[in-house]
ModelCIF file with pLDDT and N, C-alpha, C, O atoms, coordinates in Angstrom:
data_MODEL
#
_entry.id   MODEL 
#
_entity.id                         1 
_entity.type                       polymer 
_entity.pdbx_number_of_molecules   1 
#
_entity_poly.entity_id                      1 
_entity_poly.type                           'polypeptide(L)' 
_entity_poly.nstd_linkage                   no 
_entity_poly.nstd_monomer                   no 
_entity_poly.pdbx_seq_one_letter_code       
;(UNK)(UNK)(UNK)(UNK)(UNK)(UNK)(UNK)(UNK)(UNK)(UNK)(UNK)(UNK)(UNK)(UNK)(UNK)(UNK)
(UNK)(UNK)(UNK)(UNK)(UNK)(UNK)(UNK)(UNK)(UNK)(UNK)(UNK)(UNK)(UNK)(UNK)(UNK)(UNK)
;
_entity_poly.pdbx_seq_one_letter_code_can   XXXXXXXXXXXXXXXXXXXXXXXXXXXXXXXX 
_entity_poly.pdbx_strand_id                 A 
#
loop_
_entity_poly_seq.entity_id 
_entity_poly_seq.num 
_entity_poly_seq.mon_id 
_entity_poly_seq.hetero 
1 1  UNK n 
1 2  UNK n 
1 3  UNK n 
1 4  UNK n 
1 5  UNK n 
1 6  UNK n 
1 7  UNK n 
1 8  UNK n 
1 9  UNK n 
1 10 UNK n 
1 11 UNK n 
1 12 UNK n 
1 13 UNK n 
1 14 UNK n 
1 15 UNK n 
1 16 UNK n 
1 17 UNK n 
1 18 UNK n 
1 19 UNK n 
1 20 UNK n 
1 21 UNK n 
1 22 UNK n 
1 23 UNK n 
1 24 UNK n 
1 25 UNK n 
1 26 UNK n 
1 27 UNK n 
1 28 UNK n 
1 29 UNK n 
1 30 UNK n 
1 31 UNK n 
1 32 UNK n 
#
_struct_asym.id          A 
_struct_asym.entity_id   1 
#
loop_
_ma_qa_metric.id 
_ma_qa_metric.mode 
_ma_qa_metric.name 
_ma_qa_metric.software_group_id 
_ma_qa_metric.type 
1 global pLDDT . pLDDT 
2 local  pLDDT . pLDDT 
#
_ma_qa_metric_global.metric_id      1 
_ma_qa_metric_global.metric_value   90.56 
_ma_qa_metric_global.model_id       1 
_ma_qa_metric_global.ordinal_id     1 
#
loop_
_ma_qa_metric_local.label_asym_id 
_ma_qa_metric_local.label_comp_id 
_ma_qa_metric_local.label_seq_id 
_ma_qa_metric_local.metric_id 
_ma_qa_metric_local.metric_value 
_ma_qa_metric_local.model_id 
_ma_qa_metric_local.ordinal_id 
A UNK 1  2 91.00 1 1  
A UNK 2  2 92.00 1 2  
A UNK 3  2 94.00 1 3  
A UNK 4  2 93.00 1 4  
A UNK 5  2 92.00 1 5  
A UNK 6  2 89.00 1 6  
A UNK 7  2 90.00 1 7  
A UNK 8  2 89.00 1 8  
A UNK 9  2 89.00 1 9  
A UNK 10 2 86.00 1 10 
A UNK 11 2 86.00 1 11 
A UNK 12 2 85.00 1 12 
A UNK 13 2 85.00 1 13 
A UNK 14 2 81.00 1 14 
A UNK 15 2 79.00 1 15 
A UNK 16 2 86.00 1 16 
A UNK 17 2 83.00 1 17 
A UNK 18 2 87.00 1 18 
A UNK 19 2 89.00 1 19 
A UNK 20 2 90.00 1 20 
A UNK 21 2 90.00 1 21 
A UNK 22 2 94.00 1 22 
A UNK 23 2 95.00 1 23 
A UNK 24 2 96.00 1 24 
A UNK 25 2 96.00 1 25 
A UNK 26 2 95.00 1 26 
A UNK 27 2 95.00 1 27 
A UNK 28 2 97.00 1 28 
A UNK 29 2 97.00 1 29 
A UNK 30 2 95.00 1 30 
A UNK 31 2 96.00 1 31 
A UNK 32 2 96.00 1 32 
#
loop_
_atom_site.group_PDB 
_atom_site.id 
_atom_site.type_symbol 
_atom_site.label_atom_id 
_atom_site.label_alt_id 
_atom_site.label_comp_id 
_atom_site.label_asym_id 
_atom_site.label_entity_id 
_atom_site.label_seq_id 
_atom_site.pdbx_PDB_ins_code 
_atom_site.Cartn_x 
_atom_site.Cartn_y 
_atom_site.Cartn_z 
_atom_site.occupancy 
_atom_site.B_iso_or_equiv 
_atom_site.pdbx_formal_charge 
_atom_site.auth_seq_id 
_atom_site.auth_comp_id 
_atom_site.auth_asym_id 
_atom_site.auth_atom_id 
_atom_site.pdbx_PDB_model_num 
ATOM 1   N N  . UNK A 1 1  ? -84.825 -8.387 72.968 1.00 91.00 ? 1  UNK A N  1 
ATOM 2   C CA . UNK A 1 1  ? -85.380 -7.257 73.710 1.00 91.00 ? 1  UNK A CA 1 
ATOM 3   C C  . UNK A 1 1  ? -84.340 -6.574 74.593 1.00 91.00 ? 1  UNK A C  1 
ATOM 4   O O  . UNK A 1 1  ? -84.769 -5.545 75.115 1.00 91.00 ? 1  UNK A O  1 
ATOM 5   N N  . UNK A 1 2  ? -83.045 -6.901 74.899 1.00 92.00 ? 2  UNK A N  1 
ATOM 6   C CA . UNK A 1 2  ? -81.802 -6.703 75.733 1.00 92.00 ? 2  UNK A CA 1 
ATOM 7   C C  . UNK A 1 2  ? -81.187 -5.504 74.871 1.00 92.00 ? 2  UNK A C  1 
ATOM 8   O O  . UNK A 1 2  ? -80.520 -4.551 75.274 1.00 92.00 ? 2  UNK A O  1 
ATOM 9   N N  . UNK A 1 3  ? -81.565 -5.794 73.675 1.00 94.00 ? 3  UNK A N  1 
ATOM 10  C CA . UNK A 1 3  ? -80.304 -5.429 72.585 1.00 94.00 ? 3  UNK A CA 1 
ATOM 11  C C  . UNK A 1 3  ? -81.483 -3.718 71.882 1.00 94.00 ? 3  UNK A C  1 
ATOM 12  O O  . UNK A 1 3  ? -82.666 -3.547 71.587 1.00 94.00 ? 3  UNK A O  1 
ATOM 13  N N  . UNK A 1 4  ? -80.304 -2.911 71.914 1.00 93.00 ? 4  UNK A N  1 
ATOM 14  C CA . UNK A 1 4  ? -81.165 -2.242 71.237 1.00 93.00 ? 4  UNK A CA 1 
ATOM 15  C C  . UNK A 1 4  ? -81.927 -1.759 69.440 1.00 93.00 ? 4  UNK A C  1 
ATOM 16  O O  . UNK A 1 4  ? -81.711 -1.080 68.436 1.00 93.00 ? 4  UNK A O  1 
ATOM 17  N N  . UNK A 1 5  ? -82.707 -2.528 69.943 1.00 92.00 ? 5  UNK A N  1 
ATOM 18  C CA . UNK A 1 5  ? -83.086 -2.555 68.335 1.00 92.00 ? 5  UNK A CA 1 
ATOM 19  C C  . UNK A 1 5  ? -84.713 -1.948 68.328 1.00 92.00 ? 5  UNK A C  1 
ATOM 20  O O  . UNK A 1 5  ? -84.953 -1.419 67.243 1.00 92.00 ? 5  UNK A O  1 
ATOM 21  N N  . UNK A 1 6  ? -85.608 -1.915 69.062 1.00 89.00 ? 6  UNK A N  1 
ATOM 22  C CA . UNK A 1 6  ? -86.538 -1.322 68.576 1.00 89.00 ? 6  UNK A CA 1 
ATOM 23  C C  . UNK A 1 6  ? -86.450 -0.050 69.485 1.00 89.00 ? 6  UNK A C  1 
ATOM 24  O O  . UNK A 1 6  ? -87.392 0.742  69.448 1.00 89.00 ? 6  UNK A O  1 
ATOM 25  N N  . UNK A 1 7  ? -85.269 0.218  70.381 1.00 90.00 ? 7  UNK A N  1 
ATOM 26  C CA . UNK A 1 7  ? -85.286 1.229  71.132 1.00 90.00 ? 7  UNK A CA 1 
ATOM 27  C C  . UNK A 1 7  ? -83.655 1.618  70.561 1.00 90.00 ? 7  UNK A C  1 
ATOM 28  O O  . UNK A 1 7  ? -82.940 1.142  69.679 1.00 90.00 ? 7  UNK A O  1 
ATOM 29  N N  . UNK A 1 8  ? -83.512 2.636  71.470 1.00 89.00 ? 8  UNK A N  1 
ATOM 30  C CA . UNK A 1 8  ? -81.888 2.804  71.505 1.00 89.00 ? 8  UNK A CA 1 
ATOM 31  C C  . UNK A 1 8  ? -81.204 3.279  72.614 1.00 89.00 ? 8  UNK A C  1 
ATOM 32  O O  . UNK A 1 8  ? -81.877 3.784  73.513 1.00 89.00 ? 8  UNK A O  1 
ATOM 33  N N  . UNK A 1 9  ? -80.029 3.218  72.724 1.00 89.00 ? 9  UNK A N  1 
ATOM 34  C CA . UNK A 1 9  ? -79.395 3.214  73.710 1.00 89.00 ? 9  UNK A CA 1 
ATOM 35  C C  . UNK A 1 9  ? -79.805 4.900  74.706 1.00 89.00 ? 9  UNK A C  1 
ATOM 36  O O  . UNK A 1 9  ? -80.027 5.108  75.899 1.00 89.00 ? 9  UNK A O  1 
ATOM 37  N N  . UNK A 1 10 ? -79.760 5.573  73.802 1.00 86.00 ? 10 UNK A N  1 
ATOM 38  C CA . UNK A 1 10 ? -80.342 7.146  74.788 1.00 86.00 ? 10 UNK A CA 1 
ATOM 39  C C  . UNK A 1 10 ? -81.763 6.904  75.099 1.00 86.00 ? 10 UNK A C  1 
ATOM 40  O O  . UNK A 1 10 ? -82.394 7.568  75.921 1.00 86.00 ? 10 UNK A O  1 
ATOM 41  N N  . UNK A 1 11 ? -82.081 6.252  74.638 1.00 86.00 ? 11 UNK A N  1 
ATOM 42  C CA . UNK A 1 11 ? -83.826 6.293  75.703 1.00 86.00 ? 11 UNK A CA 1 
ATOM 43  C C  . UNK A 1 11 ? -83.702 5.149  76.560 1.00 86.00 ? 11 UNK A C  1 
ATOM 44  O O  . UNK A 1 11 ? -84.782 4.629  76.843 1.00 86.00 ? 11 UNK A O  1 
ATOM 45  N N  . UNK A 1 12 ? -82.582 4.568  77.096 1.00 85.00 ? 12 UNK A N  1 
ATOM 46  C CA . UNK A 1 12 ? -83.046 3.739  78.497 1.00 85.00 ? 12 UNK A CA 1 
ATOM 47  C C  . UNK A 1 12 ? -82.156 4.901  79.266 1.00 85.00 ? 12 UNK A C  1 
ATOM 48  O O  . UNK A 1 12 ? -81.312 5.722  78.907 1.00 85.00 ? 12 UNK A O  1 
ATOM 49  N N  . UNK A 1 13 ? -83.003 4.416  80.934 1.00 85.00 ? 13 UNK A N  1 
ATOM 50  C CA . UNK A 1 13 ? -82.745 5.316  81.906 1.00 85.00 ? 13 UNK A CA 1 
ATOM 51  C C  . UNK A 1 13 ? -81.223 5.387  82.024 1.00 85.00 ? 13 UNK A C  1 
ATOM 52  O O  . UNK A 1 13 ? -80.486 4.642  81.379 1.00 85.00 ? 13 UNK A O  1 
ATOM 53  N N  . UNK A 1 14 ? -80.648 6.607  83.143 1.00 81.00 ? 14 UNK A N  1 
ATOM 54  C CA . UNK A 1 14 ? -79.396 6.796  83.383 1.00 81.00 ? 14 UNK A CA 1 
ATOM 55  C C  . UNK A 1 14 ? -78.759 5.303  83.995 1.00 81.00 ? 14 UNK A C  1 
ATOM 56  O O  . UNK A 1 14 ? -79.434 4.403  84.494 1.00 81.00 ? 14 UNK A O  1 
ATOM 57  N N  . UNK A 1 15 ? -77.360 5.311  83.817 1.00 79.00 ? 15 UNK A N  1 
ATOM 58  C CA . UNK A 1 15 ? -77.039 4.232  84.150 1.00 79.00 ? 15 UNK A CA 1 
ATOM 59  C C  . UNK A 1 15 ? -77.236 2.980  83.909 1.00 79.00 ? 15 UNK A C  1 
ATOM 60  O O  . UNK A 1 15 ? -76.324 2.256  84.309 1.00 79.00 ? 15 UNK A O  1 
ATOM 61  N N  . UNK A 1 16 ? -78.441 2.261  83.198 1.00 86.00 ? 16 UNK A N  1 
ATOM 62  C CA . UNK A 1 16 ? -78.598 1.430  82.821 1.00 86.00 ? 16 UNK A CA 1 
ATOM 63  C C  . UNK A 1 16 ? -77.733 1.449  81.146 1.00 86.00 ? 16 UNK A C  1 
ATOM 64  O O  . UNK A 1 16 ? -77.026 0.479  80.873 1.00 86.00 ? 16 UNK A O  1 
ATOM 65  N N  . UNK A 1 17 ? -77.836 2.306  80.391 1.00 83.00 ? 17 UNK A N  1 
ATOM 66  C CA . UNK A 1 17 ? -77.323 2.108  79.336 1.00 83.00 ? 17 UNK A CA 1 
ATOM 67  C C  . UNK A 1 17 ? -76.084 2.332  79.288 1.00 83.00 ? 17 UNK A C  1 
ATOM 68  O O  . UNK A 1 17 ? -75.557 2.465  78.184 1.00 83.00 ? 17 UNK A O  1 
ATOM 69  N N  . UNK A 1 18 ? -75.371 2.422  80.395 1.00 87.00 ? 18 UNK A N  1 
ATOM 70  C CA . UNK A 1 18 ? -73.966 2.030  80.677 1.00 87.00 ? 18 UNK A CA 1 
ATOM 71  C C  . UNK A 1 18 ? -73.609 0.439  80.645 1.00 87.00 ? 18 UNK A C  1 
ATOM 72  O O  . UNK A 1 18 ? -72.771 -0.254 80.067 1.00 87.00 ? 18 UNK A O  1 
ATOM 73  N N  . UNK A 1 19 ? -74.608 0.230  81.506 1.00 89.00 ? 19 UNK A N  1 
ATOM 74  C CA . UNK A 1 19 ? -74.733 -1.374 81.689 1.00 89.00 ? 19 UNK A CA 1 
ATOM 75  C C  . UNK A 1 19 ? -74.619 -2.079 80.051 1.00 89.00 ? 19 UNK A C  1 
ATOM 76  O O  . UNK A 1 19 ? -73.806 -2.832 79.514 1.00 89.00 ? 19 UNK A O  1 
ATOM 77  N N  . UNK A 1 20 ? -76.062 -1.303 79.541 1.00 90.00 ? 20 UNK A N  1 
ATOM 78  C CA . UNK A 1 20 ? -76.341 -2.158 78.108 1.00 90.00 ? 20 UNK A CA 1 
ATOM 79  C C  . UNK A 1 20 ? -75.061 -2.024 77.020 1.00 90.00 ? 20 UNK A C  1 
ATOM 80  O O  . UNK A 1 20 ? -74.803 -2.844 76.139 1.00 90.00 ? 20 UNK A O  1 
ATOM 81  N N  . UNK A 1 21 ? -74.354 -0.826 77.298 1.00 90.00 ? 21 UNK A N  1 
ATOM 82  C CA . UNK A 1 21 ? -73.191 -1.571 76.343 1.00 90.00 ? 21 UNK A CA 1 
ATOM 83  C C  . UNK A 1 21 ? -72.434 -1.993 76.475 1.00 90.00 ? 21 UNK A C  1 
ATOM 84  O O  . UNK A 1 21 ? -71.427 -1.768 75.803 1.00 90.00 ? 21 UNK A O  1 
ATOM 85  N N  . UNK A 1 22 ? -72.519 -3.144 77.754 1.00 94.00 ? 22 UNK A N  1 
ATOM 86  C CA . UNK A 1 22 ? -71.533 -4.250 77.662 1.00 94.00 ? 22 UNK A CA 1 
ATOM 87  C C  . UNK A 1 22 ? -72.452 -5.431 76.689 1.00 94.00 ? 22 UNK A C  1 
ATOM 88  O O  . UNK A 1 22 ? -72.118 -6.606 76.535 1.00 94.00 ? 22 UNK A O  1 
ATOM 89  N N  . UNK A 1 23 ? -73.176 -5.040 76.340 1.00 95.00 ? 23 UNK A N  1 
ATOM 90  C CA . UNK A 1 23 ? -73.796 -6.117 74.996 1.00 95.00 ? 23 UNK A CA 1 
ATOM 91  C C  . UNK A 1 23 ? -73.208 -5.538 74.037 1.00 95.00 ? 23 UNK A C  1 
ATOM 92  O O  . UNK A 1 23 ? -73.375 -4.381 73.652 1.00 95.00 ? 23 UNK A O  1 
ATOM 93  N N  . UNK A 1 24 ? -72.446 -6.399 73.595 1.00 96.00 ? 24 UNK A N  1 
ATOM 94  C CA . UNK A 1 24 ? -71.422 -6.176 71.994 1.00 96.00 ? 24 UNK A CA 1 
ATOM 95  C C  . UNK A 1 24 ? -72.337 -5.679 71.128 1.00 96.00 ? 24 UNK A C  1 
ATOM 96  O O  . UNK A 1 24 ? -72.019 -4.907 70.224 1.00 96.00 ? 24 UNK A O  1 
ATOM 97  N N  . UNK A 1 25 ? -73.481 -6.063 71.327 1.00 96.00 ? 25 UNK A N  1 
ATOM 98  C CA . UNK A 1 25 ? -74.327 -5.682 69.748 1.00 96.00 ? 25 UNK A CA 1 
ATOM 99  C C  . UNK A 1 25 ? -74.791 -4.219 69.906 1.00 96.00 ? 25 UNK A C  1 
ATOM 100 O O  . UNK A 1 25 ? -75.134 -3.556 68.927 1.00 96.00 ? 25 UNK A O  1 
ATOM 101 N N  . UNK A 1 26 ? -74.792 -3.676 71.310 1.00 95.00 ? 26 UNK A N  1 
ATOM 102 C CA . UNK A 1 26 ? -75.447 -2.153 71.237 1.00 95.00 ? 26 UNK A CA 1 
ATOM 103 C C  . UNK A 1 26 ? -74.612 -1.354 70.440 1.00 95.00 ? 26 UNK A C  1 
ATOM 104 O O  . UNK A 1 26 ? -75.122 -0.404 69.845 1.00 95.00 ? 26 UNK A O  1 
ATOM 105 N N  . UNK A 1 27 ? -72.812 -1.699 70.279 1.00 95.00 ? 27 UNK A N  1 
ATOM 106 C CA . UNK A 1 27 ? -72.081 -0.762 69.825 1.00 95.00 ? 27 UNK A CA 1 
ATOM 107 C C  . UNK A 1 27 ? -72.296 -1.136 68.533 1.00 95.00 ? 27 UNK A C  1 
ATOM 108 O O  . UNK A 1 27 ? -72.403 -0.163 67.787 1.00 95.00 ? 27 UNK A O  1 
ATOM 109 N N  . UNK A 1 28 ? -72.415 -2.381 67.907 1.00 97.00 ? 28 UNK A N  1 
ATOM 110 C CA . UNK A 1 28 ? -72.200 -2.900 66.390 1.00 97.00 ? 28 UNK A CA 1 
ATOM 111 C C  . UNK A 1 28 ? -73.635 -1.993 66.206 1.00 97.00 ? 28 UNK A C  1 
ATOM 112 O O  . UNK A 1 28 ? -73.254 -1.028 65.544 1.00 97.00 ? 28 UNK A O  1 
ATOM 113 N N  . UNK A 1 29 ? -74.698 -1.868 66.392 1.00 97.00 ? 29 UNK A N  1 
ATOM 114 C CA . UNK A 1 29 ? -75.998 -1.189 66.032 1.00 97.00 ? 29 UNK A CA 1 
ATOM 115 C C  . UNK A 1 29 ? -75.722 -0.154 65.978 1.00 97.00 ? 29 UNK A C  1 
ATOM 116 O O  . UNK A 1 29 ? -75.702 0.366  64.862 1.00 97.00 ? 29 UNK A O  1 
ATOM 117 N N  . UNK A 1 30 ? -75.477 0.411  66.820 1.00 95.00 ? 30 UNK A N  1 
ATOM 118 C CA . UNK A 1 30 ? -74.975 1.930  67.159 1.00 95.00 ? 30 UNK A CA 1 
ATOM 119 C C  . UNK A 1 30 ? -74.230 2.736  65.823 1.00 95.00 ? 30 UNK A C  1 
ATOM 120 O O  . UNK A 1 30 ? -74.512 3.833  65.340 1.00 95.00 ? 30 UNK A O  1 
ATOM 121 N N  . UNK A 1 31 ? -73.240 1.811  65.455 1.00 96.00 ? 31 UNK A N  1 
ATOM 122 C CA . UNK A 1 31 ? -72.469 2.240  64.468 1.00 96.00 ? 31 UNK A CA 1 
ATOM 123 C C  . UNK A 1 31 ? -72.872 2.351  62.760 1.00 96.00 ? 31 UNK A C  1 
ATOM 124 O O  . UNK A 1 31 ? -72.484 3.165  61.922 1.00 96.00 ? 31 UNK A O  1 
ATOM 125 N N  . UNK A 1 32 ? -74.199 0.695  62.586 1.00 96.00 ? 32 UNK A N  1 
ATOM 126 C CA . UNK A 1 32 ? -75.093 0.458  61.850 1.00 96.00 ? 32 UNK A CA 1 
ATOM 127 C C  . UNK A 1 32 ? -76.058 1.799  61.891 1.00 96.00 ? 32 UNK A C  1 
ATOM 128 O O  . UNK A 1 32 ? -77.083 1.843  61.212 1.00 96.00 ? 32 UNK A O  1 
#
């Protein structure tokens, strides 16, 4: 639920999804 997978990184609030991609997997998804 950390990781974005049923959401994505532009729909969490400002600043937090700065935070979330220090989870390696937001960028590996991201790119997926």
């Amino acid at each position: 639920y950390a990781s974005p997978i049923i959401y994505g990184l532009s729909d969490l609030p400002h600043g937090l999804d700065r935070l979330a991609a220090f989870n390696p997997l937001a960028g590996i998804f991201a790119l997926y």
